[in-house]
PDB file of N, CA and C in Angstrom:
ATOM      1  N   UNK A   1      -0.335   1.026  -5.295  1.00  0.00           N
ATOM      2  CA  UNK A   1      -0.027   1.007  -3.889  1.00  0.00           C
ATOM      3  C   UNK A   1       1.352   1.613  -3.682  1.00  0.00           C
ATOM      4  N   UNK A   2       1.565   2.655  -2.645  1.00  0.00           N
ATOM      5  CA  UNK A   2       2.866   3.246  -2.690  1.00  0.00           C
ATOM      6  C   UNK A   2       3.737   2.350  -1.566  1.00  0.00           C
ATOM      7  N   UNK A   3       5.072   2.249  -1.989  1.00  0.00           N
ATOM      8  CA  UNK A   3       5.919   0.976  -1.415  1.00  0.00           C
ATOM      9  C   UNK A   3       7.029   2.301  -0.311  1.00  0.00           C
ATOM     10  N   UNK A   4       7.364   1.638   0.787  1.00  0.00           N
ATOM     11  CA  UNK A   4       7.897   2.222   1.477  1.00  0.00           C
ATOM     12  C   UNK A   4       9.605   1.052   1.137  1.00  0.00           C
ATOM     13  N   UNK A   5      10.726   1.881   1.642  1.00  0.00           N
ATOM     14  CA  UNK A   5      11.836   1.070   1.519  1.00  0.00           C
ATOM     15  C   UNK A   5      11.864  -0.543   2.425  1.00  0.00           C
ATOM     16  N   UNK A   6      11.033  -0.574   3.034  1.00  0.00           N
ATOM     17  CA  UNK A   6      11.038  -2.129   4.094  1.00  0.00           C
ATOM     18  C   UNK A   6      10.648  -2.907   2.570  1.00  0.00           C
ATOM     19  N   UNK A   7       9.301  -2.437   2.168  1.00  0.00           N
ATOM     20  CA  UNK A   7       8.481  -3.259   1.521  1.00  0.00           C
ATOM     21  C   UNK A   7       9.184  -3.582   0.427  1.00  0.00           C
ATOM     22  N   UNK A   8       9.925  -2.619  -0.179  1.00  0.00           N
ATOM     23  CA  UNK A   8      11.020  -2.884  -1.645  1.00  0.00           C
ATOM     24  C   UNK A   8      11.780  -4.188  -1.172  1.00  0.00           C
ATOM     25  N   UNK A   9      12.553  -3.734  -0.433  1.00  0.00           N
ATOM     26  CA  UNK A   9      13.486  -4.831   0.064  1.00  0.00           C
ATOM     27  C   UNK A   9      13.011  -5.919   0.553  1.00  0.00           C
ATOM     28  N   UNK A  10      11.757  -6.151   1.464  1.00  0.00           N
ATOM     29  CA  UNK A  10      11.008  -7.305   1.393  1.00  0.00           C
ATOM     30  C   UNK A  10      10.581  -8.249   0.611  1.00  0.00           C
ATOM     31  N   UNK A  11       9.426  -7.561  -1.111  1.00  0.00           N
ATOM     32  CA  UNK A  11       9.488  -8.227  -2.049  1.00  0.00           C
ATOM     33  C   UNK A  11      11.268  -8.350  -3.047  1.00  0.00           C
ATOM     34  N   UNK A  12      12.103  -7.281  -3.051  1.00  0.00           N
ATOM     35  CA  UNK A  12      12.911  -7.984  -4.120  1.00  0.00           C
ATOM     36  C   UNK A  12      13.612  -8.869  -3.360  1.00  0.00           C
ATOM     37  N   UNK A  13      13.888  -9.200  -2.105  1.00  0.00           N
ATOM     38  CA  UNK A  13      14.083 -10.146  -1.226  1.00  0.00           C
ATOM     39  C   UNK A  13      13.764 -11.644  -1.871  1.00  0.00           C
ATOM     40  N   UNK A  14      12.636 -11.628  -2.653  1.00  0.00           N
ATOM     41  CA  UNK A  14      11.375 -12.748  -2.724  1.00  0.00           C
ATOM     42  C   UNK A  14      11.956 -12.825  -4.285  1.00  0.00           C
ATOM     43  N   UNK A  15      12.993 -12.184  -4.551  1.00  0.00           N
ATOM     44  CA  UNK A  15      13.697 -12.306  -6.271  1.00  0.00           C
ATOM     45  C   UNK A  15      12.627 -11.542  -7.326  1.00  0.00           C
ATOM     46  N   UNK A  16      12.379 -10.902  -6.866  1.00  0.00           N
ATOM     47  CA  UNK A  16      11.225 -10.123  -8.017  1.00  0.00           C
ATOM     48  C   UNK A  16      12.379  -8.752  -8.332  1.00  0.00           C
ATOM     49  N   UNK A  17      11.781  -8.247  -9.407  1.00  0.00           N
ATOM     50  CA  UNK A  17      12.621  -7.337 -10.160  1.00  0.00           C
ATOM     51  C   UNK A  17      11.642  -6.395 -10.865  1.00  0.00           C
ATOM     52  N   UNK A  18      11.719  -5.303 -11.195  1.00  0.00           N
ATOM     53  CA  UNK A  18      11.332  -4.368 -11.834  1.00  0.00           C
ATOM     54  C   UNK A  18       9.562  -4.752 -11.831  1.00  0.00           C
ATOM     55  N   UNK A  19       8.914  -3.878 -10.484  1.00  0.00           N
ATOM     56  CA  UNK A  19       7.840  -4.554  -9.495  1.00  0.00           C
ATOM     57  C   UNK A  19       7.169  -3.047  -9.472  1.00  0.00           C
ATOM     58  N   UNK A  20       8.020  -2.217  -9.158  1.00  0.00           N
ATOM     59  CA  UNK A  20       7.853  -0.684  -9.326  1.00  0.00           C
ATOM     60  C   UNK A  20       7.690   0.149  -9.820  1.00  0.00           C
ATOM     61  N   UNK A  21       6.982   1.359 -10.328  1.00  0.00           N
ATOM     62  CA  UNK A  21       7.780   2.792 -10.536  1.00  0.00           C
ATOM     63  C   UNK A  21       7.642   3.714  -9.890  1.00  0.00           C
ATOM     64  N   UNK A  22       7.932   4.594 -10.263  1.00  0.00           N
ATOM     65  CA  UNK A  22       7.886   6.186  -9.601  1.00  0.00           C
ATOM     66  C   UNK A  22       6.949   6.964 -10.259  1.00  0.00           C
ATOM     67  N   UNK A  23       6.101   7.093  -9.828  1.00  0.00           N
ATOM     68  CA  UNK A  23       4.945   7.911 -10.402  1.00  0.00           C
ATOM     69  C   UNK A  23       5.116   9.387 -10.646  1.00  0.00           C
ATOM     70  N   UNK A  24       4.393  10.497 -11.152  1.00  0.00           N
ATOM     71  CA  UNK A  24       4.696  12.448 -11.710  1.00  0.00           C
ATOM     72  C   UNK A  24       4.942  12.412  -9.710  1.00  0.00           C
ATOM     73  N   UNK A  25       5.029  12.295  -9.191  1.00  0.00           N
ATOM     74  CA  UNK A  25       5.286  12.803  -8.116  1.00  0.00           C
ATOM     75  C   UNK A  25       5.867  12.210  -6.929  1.00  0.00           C
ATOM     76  N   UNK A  26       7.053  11.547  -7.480  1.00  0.00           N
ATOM     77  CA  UNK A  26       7.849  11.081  -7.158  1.00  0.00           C
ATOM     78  C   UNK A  26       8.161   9.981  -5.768  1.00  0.00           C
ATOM     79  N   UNK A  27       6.524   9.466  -5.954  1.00  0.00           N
ATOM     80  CA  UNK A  27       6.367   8.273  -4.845  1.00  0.00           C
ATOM     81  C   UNK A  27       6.129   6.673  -5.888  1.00  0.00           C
ATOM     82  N   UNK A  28       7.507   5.937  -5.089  1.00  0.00           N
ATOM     83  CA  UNK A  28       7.335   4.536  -5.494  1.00  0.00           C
ATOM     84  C   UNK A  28       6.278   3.798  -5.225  1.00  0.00           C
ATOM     85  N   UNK A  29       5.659   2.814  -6.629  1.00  0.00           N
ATOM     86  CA  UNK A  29       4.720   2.535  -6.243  1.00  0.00           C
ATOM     87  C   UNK A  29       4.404   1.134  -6.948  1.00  0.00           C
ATOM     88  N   UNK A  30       3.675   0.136  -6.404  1.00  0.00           N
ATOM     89  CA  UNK A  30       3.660  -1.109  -7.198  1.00  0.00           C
ATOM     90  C   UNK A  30       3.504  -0.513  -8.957  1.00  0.00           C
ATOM     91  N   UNK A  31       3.988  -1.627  -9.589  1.00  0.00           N
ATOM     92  CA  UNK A  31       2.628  -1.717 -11.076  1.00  0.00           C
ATOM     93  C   UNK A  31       1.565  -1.981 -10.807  1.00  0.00           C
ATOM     94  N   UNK A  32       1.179  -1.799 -12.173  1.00  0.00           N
ATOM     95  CA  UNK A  32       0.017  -2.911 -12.190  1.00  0.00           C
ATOM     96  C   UNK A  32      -0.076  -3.276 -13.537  1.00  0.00           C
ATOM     97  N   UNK A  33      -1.022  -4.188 -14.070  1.00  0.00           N
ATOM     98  CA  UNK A  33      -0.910  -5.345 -15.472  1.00  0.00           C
ATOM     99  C   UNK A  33      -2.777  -5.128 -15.144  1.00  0.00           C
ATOM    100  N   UNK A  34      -2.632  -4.754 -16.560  1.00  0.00           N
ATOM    101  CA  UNK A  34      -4.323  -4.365 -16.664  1.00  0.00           C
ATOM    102  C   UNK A  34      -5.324  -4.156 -16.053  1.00  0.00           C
ATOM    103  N   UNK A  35      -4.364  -3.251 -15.100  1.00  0.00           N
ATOM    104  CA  UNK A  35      -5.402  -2.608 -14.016  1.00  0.00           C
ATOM    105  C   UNK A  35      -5.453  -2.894 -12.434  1.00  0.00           C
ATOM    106  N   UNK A  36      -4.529  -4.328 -12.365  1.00  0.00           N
ATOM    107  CA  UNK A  36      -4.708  -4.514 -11.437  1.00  0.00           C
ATOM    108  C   UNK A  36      -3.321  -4.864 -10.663  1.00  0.00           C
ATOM    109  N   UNK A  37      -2.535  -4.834  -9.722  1.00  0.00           N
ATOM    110  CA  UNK A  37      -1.356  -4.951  -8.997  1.00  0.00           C
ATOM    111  C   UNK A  37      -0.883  -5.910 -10.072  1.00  0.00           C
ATOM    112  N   UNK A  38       0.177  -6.384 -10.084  1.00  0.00           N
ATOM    113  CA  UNK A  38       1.111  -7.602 -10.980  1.00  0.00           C
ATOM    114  C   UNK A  38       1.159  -8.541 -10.569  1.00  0.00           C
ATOM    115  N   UNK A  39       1.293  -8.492  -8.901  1.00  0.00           N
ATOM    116  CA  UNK A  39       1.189  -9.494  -8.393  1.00  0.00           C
ATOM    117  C   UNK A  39      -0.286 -10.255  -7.663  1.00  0.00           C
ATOM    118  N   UNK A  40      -1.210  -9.658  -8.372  1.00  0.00           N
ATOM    119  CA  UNK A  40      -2.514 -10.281  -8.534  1.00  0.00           C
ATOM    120  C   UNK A  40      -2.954 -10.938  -9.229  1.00  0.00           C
ATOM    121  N   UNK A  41      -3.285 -12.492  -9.344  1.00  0.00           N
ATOM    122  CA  UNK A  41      -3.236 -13.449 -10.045  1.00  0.00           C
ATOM    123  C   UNK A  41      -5.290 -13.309 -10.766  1.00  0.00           C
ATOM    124  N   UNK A  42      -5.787 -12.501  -9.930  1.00  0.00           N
ATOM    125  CA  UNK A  42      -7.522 -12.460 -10.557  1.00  0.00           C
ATOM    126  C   UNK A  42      -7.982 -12.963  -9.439  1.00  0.00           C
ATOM    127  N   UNK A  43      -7.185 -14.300  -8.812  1.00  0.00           N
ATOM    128  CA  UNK A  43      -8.065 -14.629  -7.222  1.00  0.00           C
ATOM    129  C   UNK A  43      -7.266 -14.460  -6.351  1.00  0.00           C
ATOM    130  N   UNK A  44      -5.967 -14.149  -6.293  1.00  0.00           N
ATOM    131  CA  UNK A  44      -5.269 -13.869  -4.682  1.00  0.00           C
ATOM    132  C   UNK A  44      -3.781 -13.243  -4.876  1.00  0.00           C
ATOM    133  N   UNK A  45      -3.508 -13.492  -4.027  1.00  0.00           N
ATOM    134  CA  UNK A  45      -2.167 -12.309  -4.586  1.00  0.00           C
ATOM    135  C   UNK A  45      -1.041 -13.174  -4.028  1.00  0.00           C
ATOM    136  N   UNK A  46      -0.091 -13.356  -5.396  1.00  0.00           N
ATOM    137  CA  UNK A  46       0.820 -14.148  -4.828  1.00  0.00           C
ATOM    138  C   UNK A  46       1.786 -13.625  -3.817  1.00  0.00           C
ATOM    139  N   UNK A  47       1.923 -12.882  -3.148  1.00  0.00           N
ATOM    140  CA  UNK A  47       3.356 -12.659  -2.554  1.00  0.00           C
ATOM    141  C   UNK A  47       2.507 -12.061  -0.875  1.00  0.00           C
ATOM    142  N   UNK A  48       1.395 -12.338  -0.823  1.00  0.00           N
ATOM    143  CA  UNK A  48       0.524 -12.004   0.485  1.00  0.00           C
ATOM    144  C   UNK A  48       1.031 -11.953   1.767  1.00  0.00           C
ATOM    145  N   UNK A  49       1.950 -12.691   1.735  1.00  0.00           N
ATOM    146  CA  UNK A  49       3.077 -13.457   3.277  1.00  0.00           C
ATOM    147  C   UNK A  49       3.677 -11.808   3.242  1.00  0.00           C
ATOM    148  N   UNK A  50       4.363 -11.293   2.066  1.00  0.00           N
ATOM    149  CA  UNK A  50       5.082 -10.328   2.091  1.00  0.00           C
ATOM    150  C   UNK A  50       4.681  -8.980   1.556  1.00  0.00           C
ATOM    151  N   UNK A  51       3.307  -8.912   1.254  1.00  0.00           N
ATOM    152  CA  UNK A  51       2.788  -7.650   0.786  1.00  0.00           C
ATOM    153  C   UNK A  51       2.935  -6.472   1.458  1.00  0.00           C
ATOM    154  N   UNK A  52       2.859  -5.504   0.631  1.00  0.00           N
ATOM    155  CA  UNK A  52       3.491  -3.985   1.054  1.00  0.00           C
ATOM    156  C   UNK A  52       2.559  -3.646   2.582  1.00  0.00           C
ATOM    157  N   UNK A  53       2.954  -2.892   3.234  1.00  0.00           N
ATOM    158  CA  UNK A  53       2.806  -2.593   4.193  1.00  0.00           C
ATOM    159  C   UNK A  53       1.165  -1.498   4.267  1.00  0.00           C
ATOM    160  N   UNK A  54       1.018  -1.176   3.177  1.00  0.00           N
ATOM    161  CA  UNK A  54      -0.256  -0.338   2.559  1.00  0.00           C
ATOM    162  C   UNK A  54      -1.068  -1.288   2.522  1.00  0.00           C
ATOM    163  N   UNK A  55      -0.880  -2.980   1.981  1.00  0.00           N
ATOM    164  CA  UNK A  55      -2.161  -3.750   1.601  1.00  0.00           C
ATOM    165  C   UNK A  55      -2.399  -4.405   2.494  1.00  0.00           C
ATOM    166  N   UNK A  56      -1.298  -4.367   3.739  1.00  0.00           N
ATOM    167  CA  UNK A  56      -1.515  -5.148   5.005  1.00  0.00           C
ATOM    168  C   UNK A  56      -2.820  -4.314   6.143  1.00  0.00           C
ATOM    169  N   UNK A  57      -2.875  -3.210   5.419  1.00  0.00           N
ATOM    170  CA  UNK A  57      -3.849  -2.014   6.394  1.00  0.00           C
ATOM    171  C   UNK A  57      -4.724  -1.300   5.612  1.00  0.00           C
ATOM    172  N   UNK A  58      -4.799  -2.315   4.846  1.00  0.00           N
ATOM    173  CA  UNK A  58      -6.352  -1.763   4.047  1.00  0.00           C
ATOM    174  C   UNK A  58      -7.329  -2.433   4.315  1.00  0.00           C
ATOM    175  N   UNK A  59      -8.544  -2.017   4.848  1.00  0.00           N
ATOM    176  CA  UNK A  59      -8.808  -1.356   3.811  1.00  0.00           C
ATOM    177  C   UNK A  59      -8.750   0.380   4.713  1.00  0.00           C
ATOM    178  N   UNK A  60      -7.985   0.597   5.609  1.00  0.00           N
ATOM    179  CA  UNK A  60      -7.548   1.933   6.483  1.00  0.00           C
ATOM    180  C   UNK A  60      -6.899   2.406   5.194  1.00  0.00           C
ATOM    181  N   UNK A  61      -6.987   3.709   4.832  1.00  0.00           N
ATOM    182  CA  UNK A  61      -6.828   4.668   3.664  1.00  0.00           C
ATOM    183  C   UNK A  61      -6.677   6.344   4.646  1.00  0.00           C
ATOM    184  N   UNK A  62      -5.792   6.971   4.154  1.00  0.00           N
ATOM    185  CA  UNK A  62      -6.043   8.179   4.748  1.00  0.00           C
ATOM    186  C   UNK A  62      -7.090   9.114   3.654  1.00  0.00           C
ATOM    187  N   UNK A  63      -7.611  10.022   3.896  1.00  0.00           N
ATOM    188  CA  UNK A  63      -8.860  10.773   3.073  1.00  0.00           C
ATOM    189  C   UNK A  63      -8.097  12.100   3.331  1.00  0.00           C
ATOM    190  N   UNK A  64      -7.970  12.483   2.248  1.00  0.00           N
ATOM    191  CA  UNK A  64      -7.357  13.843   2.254  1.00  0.00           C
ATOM    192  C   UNK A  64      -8.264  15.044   2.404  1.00  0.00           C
ATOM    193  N   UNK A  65      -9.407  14.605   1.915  1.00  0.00           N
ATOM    194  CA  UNK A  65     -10.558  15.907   2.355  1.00  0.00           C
ATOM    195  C   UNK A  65     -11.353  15.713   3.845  1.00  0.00           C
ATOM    196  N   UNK A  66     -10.847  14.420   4.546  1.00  0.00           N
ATOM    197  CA  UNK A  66     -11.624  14.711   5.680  1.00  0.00           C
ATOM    198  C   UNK A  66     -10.692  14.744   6.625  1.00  0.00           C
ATOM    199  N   UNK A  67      -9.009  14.706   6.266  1.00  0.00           N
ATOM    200  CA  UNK A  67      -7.867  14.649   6.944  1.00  0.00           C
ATOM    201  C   UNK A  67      -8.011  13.784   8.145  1.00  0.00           C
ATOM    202  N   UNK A  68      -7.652  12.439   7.638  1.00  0.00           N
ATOM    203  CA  UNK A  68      -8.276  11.818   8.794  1.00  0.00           C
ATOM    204  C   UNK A  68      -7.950  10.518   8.275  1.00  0.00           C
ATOM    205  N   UNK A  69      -7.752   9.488   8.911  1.00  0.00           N
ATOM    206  CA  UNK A  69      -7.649   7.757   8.418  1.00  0.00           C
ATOM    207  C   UNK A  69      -9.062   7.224   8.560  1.00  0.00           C
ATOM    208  N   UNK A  70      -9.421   6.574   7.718  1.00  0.00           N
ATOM    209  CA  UNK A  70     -11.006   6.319   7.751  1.00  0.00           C
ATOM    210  C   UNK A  70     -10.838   4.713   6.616  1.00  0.00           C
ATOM    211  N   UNK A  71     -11.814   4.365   6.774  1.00  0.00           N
ATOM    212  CA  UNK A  71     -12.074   2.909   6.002  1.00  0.00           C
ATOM    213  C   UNK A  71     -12.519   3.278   4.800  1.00  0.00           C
ATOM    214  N   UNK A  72     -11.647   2.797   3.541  1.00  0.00           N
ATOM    215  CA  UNK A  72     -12.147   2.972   2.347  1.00  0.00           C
ATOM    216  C   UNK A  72     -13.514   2.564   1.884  1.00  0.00           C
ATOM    217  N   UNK A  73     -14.371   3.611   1.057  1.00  0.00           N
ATOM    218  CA  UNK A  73     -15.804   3.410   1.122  1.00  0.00           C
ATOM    219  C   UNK A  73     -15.924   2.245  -0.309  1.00  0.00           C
ATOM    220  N   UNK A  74     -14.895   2.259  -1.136  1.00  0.00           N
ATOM    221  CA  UNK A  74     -14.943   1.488  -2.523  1.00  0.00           C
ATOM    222  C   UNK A  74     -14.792   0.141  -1.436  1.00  0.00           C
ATOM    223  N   UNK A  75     -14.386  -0.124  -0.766  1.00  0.00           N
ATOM    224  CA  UNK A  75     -13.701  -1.682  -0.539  1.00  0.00           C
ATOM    225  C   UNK A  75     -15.190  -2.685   0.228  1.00  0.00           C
ATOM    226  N   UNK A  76     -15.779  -3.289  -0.426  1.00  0.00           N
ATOM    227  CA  UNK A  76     -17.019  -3.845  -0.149  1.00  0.00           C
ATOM    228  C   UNK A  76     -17.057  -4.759   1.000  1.00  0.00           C
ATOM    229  N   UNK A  77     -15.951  -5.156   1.613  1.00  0.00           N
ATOM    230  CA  UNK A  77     -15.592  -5.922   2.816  1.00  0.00           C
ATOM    231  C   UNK A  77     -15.525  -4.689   4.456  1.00  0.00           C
ATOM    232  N   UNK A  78     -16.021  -3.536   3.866  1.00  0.00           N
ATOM    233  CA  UNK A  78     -15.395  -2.508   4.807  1.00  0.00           C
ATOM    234  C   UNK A  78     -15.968  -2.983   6.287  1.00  0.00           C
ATOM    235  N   UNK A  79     -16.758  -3.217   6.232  1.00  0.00           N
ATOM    236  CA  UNK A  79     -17.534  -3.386   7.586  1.00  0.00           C
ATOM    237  C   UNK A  79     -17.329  -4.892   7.796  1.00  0.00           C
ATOM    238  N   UNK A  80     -16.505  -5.314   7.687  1.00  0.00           N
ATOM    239  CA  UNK A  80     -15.464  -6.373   8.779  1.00  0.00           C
ATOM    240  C   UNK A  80     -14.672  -6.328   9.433  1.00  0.00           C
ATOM    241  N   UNK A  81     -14.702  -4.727   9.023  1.00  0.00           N
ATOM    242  CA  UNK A  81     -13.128  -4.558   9.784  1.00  0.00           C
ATOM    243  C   UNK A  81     -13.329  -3.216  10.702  1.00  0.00           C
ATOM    244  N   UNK A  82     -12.726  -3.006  11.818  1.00  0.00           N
ATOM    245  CA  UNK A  82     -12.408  -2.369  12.872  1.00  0.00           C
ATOM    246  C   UNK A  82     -11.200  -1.160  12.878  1.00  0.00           C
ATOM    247  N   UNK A  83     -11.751   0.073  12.698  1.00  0.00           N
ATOM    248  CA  UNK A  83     -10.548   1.162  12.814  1.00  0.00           C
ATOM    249  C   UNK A  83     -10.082   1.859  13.789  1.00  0.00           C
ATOM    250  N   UNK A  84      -8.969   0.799  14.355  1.00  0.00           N
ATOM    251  CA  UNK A  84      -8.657   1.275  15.655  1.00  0.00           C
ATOM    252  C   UNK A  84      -7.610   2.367  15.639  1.00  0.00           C
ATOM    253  N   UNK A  85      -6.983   3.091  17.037  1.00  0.00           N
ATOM    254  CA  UNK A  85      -6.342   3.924  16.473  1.00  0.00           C
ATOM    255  C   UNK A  85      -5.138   3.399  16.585  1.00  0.00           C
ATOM    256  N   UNK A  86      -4.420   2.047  16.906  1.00  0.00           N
ATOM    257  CA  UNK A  86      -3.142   1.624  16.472  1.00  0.00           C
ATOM    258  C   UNK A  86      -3.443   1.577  15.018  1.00  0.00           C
ATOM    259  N   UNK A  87      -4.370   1.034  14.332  1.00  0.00           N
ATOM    260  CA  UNK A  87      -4.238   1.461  12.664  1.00  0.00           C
ATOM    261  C   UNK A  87      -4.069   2.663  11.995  1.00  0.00           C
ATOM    262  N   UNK A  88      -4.633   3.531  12.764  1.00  0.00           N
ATOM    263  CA  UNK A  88      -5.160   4.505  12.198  1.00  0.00           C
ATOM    264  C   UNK A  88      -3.543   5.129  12.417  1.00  0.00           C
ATOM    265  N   UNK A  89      -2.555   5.273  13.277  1.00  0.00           N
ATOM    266  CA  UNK A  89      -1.603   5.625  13.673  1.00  0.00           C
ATOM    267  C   UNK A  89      -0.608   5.336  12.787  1.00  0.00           C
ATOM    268  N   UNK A  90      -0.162   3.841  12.408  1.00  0.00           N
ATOM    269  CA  UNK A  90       0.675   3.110  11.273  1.00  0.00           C
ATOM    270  C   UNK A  90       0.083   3.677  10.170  1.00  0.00           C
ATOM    271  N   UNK A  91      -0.679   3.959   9.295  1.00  0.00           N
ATOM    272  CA  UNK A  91      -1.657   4.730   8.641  1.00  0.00           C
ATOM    273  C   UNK A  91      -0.518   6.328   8.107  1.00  0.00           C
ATOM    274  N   UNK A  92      -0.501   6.724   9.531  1.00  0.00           N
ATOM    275  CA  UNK A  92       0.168   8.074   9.397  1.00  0.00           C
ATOM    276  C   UNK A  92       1.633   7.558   9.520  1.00  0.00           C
ATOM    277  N   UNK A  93       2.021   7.210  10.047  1.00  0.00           N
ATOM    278  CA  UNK A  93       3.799   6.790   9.986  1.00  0.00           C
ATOM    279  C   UNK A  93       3.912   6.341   8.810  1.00  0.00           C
ATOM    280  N   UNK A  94       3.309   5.438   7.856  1.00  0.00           N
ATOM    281  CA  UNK A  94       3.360   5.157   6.468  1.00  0.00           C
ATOM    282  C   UNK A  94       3.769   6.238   6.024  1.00  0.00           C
ATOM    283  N   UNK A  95       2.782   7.201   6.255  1.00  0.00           N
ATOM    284  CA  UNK A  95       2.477   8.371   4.657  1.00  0.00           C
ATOM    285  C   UNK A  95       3.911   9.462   5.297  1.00  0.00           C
ATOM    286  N   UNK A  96       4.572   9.361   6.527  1.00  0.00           N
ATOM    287  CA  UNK A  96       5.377  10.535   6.882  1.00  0.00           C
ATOM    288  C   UNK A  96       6.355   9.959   5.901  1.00  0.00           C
ATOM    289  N   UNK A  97       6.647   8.174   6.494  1.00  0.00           N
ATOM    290  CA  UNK A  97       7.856   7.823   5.601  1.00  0.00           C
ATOM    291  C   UNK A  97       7.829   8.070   3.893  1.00  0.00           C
ATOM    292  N   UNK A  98       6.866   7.819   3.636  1.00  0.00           N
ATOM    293  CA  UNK A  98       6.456   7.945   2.150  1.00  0.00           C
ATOM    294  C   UNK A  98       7.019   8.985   1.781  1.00  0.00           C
ATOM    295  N   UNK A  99       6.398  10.101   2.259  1.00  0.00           N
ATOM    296  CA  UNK A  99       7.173  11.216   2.302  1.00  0.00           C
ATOM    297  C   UNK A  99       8.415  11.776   2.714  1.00  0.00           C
ATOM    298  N   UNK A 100       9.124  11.258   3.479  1.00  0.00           N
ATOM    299  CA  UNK A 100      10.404  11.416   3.484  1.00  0.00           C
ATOM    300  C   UNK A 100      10.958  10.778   2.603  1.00  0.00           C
ATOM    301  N   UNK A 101      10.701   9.845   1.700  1.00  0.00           N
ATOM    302  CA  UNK A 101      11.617   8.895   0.815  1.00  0.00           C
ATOM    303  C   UNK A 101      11.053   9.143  -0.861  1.00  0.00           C
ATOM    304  N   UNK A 102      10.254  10.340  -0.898  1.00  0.00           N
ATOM    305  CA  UNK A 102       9.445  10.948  -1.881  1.00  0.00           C
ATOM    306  C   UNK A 102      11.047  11.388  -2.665  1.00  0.00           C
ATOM    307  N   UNK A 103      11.214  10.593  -3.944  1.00  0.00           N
ATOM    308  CA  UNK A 103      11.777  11.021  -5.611  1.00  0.00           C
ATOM    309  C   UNK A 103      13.608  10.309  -5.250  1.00  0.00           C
ATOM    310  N   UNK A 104      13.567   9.272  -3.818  1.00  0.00           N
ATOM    311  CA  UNK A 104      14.640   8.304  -4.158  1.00  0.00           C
ATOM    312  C   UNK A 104      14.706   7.594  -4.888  1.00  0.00           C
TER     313      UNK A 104
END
């Protein structure tokens, strides 16, 4: 999950430490521990109150081949949820900031 600067400072806020890296292309981004976020316990995720701003609007994903914010087709809950275009909007302000803060 790629972390925007709110979300850094939100969880290390919460005393967590070395939560991150920087991936070949220079967007911060959770870990993960065998596959799955770190802070995923197998049934829930401890830090949920304060999760990144990406897991708060998922399952809204932008699709790069249909250029467009759309509901992730992997996420089996998809059709509970509603893609409005205030999501779909935060969606894109994510990925600008992302990109402006791309290899800090």
């Amino acid at each position: 999950m790629p972390l925007t600067d709110s979300d850094i400072k939100r969880i290390s806020g919460l005393g967590f430490k070395n939560f991150f890296k920087v991936n070949k292309l220079g967007m911060r981004q959770l870990r993960n521990y065998k596959g799955k976020c770190i802070f995923h316990s197998g049934k829930i995720c401890k830090i949920y109150d304060s999760r990144p701003t990406g897991c708060q609007l998922y399952p809204a994903v932008f699709d790069e081949f249909e250029n467009d914010v759309i509901l992730d087709n992997h996420c089996p809950f998809r059709e509970e949820f509603l893609l409005t275009t205030n999501i779909s909007e935060k969606v894109i302000e994510i990925l600008k900031e992302l990109d402006e803060n791309r290899g800090k």
